[in-house]
N, C-alpha and C. Protein backbone atom coordinates (compact mmCIF):
# COMPACT_ATOMS: atom_id res chain seq x y z
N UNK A 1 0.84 -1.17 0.00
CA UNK A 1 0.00 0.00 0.00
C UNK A 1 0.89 1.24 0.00
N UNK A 2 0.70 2.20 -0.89
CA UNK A 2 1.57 3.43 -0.77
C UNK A 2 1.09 4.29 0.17
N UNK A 3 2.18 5.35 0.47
CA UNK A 3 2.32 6.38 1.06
C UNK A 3 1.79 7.97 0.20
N UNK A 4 0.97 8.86 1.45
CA UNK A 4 1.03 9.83 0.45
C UNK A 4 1.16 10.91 1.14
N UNK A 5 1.44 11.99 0.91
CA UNK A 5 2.14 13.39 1.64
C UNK A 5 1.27 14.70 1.75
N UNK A 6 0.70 14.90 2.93
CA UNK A 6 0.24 16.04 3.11
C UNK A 6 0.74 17.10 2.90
N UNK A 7 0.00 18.18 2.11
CA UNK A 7 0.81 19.26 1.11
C UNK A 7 0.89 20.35 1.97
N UNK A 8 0.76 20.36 2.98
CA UNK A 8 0.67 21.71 3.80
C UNK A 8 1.41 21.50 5.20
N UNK A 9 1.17 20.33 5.56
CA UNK A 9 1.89 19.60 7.01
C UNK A 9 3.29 18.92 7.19
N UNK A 10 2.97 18.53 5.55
CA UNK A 10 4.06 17.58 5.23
C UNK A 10 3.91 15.88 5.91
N UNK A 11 3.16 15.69 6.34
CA UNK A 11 2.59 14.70 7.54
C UNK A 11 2.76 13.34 6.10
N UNK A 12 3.33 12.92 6.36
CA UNK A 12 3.32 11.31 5.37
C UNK A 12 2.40 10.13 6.52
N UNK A 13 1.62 9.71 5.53
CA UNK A 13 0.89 8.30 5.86
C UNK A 13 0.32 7.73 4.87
N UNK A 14 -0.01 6.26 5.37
CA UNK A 14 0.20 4.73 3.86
C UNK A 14 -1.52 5.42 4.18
N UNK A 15 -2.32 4.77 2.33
CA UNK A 15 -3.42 5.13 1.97
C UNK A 15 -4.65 4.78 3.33
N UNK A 16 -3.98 3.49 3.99
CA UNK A 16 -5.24 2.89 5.01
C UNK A 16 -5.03 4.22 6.14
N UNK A 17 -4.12 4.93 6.61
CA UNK A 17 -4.50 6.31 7.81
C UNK A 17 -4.81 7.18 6.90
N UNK A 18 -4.68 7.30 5.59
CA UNK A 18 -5.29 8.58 4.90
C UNK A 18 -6.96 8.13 5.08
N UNK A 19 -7.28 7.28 4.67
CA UNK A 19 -8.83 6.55 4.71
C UNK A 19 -9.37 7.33 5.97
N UNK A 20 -8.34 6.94 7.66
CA UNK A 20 -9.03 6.74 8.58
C UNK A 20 -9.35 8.45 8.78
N UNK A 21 -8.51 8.89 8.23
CA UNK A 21 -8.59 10.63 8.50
C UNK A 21 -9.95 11.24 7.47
N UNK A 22 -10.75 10.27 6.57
CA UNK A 22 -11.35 11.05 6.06
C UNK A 22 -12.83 10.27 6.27
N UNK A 23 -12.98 9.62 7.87
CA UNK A 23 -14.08 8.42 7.61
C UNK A 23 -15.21 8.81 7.06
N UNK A 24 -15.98 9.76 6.69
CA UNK A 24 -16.87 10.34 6.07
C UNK A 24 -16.88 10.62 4.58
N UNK A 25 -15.79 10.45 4.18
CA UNK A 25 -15.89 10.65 2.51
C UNK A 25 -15.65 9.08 1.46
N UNK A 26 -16.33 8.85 0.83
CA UNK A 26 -16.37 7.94 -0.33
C UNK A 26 -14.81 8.28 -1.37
N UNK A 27 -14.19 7.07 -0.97
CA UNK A 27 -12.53 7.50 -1.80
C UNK A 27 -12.56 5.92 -2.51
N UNK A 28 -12.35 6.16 -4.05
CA UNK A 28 -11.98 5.33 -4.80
C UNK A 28 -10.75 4.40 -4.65
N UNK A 29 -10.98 2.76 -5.02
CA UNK A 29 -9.88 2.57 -4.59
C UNK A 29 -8.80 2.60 -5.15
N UNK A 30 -8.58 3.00 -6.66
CA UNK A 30 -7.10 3.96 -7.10
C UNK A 30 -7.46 5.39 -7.11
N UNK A 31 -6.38 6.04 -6.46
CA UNK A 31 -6.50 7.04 -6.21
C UNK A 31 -6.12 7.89 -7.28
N UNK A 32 -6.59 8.63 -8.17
CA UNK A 32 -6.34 9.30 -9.00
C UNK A 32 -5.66 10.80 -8.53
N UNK A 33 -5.13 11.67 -9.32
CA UNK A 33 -4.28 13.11 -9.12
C UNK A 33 -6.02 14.27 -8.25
N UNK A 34 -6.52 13.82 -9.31
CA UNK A 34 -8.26 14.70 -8.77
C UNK A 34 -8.37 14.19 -7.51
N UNK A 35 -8.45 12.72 -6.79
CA UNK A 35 -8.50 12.69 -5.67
C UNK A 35 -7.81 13.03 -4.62
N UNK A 36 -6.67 13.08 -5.30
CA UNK A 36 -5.22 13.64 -4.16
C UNK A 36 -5.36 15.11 -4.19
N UNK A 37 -5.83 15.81 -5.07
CA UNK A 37 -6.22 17.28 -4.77
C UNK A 37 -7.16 17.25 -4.28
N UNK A 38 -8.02 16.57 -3.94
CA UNK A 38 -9.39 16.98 -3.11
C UNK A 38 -8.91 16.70 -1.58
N UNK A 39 -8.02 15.52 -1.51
CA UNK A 39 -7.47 15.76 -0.32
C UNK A 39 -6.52 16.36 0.40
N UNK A 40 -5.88 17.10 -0.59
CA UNK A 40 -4.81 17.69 -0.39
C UNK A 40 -3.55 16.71 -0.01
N UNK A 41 -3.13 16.24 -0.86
CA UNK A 41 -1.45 15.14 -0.55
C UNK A 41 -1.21 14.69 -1.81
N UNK A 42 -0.35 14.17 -1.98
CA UNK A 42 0.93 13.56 -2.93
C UNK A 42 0.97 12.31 -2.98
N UNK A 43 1.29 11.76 -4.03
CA UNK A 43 1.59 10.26 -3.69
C UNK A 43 3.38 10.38 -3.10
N UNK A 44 3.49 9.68 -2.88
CA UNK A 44 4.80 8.85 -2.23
C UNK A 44 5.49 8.15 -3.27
N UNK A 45 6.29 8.33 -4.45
CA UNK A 45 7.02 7.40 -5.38
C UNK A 45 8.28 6.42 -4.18
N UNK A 46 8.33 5.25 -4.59
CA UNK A 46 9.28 4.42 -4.57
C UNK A 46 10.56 5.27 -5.02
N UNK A 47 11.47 4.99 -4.48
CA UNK A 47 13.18 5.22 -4.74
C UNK A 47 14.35 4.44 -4.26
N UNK A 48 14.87 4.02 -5.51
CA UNK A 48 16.13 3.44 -4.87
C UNK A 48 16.78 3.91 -3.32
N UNK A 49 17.16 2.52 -2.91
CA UNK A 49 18.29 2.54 -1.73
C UNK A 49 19.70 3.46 -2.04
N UNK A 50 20.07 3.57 -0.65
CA UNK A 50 21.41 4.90 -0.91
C UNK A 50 22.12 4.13 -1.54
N UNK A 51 23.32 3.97 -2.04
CA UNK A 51 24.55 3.74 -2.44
C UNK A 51 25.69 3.38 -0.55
N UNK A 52 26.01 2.15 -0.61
CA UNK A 52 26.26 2.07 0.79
C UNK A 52 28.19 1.50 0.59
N UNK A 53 28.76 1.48 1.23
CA UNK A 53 29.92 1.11 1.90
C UNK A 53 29.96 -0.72 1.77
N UNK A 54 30.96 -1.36 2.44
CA UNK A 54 31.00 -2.57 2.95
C UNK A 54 30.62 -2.60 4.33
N UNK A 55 30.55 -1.20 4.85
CA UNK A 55 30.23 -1.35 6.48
C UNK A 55 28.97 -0.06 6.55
N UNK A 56 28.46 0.08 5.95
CA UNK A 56 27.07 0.42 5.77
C UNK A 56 26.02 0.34 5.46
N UNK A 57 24.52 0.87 5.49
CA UNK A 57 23.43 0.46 5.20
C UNK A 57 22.23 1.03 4.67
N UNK A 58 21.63 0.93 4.35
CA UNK A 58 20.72 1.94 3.67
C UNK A 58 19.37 1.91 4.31
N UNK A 59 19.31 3.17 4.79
CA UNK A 59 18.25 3.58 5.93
C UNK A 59 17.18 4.55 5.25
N UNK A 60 16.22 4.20 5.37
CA UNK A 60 14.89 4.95 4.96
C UNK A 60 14.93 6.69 5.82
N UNK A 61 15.02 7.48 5.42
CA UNK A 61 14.83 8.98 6.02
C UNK A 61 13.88 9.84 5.68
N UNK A 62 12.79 9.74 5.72
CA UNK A 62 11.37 10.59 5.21
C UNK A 62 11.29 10.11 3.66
N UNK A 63 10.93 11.83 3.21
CA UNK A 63 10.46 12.41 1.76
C UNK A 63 11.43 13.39 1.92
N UNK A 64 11.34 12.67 0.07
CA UNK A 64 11.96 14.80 -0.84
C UNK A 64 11.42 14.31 -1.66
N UNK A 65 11.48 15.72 -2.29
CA UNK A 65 11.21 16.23 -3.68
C UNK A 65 12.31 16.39 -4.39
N UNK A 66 12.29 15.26 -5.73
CA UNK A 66 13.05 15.14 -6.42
C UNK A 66 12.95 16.14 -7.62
N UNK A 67 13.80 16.33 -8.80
CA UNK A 67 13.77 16.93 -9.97
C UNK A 67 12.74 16.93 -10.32
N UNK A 68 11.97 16.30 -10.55
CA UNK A 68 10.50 16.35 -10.93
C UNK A 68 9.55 16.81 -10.71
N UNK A 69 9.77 17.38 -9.09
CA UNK A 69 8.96 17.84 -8.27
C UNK A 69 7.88 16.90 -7.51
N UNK A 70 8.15 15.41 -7.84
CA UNK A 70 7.53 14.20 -7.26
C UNK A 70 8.46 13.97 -5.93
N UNK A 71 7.04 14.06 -4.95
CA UNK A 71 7.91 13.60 -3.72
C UNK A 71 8.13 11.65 -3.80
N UNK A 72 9.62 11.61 -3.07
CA UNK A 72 10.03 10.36 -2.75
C UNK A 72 10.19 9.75 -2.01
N UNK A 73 10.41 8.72 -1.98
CA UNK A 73 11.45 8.47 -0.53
C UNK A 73 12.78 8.35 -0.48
N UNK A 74 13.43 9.15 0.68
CA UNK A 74 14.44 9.39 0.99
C UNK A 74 15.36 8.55 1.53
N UNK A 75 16.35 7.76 1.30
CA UNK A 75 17.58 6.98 1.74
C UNK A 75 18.77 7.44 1.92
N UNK A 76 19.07 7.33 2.96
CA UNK A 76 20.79 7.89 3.67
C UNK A 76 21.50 6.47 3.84
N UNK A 77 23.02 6.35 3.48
CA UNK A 77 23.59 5.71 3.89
C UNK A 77 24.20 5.37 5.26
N UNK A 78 24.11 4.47 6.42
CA UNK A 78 24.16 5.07 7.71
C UNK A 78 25.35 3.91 8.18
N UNK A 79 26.10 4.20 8.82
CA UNK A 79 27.25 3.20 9.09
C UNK A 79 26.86 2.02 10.29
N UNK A 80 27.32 1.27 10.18
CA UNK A 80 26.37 -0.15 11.06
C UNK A 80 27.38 -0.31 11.84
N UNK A 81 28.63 0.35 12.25
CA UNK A 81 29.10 0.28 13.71
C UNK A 81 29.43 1.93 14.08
N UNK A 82 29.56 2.11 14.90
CA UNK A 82 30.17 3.21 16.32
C UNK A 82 30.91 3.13 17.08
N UNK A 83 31.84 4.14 18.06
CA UNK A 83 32.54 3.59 18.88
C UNK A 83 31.23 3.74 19.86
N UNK A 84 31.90 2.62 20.84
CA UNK A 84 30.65 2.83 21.88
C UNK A 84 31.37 2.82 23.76
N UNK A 85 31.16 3.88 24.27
CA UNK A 85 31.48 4.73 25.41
C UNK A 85 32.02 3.14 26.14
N UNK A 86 33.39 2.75 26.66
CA UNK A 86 33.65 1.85 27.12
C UNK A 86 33.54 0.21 26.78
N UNK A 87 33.49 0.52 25.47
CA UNK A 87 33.00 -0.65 24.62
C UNK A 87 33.87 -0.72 23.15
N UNK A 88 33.84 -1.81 22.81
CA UNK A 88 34.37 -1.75 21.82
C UNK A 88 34.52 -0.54 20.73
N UNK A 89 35.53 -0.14 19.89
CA UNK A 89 35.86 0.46 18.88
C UNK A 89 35.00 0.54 17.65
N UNK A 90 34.92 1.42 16.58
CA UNK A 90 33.77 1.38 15.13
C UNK A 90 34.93 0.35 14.21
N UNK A 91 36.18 0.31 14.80
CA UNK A 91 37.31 -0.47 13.61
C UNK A 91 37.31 -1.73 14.31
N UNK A 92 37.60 -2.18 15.61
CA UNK A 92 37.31 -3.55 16.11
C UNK A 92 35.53 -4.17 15.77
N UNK A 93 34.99 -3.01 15.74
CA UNK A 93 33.74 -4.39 15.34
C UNK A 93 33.78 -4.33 13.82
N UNK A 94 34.28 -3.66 12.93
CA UNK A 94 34.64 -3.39 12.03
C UNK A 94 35.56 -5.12 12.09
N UNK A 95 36.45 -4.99 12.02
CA UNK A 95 37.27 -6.46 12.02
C UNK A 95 36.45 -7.34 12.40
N UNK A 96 35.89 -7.36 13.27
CA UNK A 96 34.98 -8.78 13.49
C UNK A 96 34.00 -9.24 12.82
N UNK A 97 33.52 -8.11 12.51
CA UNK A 97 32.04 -8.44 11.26
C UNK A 97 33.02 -8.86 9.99
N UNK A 98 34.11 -8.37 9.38
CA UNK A 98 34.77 -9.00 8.16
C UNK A 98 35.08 -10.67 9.00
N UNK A 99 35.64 -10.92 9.82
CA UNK A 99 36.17 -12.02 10.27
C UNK A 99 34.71 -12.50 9.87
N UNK A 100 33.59 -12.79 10.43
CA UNK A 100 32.18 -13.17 10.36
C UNK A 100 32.11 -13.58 8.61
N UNK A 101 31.99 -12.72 8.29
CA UNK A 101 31.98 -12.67 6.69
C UNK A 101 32.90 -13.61 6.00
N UNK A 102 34.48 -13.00 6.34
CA UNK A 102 35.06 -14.16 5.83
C UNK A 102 34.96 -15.57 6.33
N UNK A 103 34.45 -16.00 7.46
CA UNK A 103 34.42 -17.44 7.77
C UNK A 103 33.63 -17.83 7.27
N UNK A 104 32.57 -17.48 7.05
CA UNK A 104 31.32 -18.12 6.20
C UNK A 104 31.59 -18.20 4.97
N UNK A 105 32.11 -17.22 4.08
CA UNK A 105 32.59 -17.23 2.94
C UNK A 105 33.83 -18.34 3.10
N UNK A 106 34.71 -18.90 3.57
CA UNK A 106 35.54 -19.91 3.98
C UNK A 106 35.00 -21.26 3.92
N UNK A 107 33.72 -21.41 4.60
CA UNK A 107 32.75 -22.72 4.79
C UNK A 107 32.29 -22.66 3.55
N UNK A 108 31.49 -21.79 2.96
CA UNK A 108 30.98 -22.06 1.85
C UNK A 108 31.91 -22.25 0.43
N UNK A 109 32.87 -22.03 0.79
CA UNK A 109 33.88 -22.19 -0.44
C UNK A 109 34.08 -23.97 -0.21
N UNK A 110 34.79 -24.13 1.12
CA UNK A 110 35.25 -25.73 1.75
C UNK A 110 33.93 -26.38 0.97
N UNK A 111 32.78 -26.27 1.01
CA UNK A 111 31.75 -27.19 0.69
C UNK A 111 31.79 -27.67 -0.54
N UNK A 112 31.96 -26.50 -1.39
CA UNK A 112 32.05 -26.45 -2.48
C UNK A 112 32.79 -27.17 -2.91
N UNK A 113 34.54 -26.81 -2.04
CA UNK A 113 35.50 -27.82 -2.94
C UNK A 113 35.26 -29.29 -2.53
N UNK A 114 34.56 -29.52 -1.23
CA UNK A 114 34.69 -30.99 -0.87
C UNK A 114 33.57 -31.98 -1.65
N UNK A 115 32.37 -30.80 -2.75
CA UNK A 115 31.71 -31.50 -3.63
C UNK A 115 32.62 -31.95 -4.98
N UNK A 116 33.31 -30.63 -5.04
CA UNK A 116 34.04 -31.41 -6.24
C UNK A 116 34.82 -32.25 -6.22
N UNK A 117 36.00 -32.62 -5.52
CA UNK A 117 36.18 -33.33 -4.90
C UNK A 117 35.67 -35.05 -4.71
N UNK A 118 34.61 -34.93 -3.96
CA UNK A 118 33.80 -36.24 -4.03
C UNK A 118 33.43 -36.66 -5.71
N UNK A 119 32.95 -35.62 -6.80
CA UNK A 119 32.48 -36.10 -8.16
C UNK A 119 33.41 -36.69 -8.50
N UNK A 120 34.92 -36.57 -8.03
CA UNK A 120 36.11 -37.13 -8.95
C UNK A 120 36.53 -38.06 -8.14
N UNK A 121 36.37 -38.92 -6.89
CA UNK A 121 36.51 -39.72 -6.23
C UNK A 121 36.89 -40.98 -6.36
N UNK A 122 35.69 -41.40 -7.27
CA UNK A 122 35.63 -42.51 -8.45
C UNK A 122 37.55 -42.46 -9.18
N UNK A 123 38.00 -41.56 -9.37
CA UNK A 123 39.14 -41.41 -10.02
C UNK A 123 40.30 -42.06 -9.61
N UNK A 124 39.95 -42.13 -8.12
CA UNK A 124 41.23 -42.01 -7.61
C UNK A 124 40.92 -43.75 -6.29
N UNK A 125 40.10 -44.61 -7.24
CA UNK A 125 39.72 -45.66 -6.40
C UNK A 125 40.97 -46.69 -7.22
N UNK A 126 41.34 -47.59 -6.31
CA UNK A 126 42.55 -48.87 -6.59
C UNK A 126 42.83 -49.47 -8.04
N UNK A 127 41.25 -49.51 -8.12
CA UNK A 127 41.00 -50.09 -10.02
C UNK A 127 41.47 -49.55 -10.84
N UNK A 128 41.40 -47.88 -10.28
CA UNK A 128 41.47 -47.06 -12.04
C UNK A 128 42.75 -46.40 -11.66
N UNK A 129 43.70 -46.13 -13.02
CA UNK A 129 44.87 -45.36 -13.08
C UNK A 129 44.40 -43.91 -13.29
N UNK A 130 45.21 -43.26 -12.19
CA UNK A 130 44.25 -41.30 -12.07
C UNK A 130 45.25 -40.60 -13.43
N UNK A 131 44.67 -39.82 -14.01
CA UNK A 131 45.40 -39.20 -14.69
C UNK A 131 46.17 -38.15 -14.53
N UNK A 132 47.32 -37.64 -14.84
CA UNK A 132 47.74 -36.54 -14.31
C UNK A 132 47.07 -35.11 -14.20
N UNK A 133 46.30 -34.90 -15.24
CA UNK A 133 45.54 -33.80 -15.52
C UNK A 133 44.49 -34.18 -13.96
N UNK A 134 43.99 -35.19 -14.06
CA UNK A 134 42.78 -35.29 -12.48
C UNK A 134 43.75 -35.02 -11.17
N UNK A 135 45.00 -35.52 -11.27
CA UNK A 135 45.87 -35.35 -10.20
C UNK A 135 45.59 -33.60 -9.78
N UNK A 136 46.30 -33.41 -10.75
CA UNK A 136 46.54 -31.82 -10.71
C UNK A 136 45.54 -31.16 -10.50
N UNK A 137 44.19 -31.75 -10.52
CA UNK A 137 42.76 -30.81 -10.56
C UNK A 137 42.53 -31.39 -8.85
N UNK A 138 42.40 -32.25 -8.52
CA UNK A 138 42.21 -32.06 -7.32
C UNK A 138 43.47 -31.60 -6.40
N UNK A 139 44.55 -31.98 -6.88
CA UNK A 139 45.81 -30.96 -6.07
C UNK A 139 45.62 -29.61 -6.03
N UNK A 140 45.32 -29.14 -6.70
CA UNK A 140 44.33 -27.91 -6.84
C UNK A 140 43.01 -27.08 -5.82
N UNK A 141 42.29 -28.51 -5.81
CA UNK A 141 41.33 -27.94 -5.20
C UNK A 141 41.60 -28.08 -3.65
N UNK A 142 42.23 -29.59 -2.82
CA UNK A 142 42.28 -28.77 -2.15
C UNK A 142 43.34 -27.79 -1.44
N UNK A 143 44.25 -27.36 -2.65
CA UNK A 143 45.21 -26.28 -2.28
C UNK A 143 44.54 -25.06 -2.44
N UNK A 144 42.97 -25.02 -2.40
CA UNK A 144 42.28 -23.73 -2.29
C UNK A 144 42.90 -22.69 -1.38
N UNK A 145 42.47 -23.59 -0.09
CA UNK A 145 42.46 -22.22 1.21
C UNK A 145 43.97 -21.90 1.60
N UNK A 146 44.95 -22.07 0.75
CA UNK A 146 46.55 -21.51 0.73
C UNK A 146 46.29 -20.63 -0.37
N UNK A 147 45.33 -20.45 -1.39
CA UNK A 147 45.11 -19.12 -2.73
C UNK A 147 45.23 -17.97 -2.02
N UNK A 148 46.02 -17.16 -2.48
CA UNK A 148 46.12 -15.86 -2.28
C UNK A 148 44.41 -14.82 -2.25
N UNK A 149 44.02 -15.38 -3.12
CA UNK A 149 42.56 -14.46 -2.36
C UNK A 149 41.65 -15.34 -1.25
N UNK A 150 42.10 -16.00 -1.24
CA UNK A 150 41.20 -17.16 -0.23
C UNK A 150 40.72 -15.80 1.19
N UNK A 151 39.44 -16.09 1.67
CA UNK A 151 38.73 -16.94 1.03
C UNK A 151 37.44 -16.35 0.02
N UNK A 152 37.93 -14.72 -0.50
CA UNK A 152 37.12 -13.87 -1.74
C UNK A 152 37.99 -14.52 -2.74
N UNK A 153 37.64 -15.26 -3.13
CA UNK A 153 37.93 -16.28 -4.44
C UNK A 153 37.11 -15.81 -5.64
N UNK A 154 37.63 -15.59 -7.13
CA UNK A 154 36.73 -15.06 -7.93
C UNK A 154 36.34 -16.37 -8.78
N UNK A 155 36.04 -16.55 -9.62
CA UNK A 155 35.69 -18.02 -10.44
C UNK A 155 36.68 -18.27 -11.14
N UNK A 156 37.89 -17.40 -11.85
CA UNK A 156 38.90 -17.49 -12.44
C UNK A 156 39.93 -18.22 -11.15
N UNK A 157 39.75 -17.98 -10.05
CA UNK A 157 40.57 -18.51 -8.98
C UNK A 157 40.34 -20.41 -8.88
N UNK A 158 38.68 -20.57 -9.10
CA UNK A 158 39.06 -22.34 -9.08
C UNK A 158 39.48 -23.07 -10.09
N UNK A 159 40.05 -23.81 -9.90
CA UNK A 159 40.79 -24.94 -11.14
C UNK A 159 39.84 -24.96 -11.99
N UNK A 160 40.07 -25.10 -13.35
CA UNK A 160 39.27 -25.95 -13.95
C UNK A 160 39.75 -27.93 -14.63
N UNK A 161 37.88 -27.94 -14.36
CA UNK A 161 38.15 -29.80 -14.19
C UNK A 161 38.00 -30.09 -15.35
N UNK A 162 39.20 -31.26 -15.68
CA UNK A 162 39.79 -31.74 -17.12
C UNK A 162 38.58 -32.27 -18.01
């Protein structure tokens, strides 16, 4: 349900408190420009999220009026740590949330290689002679987590299988 903007108050509310503010009047249920002048308000356009950081977030902050003169909604980029009075540092939780990040990104890589891995398994059973090219592809994989980007690995970073 959208939002729409009182032109004189500036007062923003979604169409169901505009309703409750007018319980006496018959309001269509798309609201046309004629109805928003009879009530005096704006619609509310949708707008992209701010543009954020690796350690930021994109926070809803009212209305503006954009180039158009259509009011929007407003997004600030807002930073997701602080120092905090006897408490940790904005750069120590800063490090810990990457640590967070990268371990998961770590697990989910490990999974990955220990699927590939298992597909080539078969390869490397008593019966069959492994080939060097399979050697080298799983020497490879799991010499993952020694890769220099480990563990932001790009797709050019995993082996490819023979």
């Amino acid at each position: 349900m959208g939002e729409y903007r009182e032109r004189t108050t500036g007062e923003v509310k979604t169409q169901g408190e505009w309703r409750a503010v007018f319980p006496n009047m018959s309001l269509p249920r798309v609201w046309t420009s004629n109805v928003c002048d009879a009530m005096n308000i704006d619609p509310v356009l949708a707008s992209p999220a701010a543009t954020t950081s690796a350690y930021q977030t994109s926070v809803r902050d009212g209305v503006e009026q954009n180039s158009n003169k259509d009011w929007v909604e407003k997004y600030v980029a807002k930073d997701m740590f602080a120092d905090i009075e006897g408490g940790k540092t904005k750069s120590e939780q800063e490090t810990e949330y990457q640590a967070t990040l990268d371990a998961n990104t770590a697990a989910s890589h490990r999974s990955t290689r220990d699927s590939k891995l298992a597909e080539t398994d078969w390869t490397a059973m008593s019966d069959v002679t492994m080939a060097d090219d399979m050697k080298t592809y799983r020497q490879a994989l799991r010499d993952l987590p020694t890769h220099k980007n480990w563990p932001n690995l790009e797709d050019a970073d995993w082996p490819t299988k023979p």
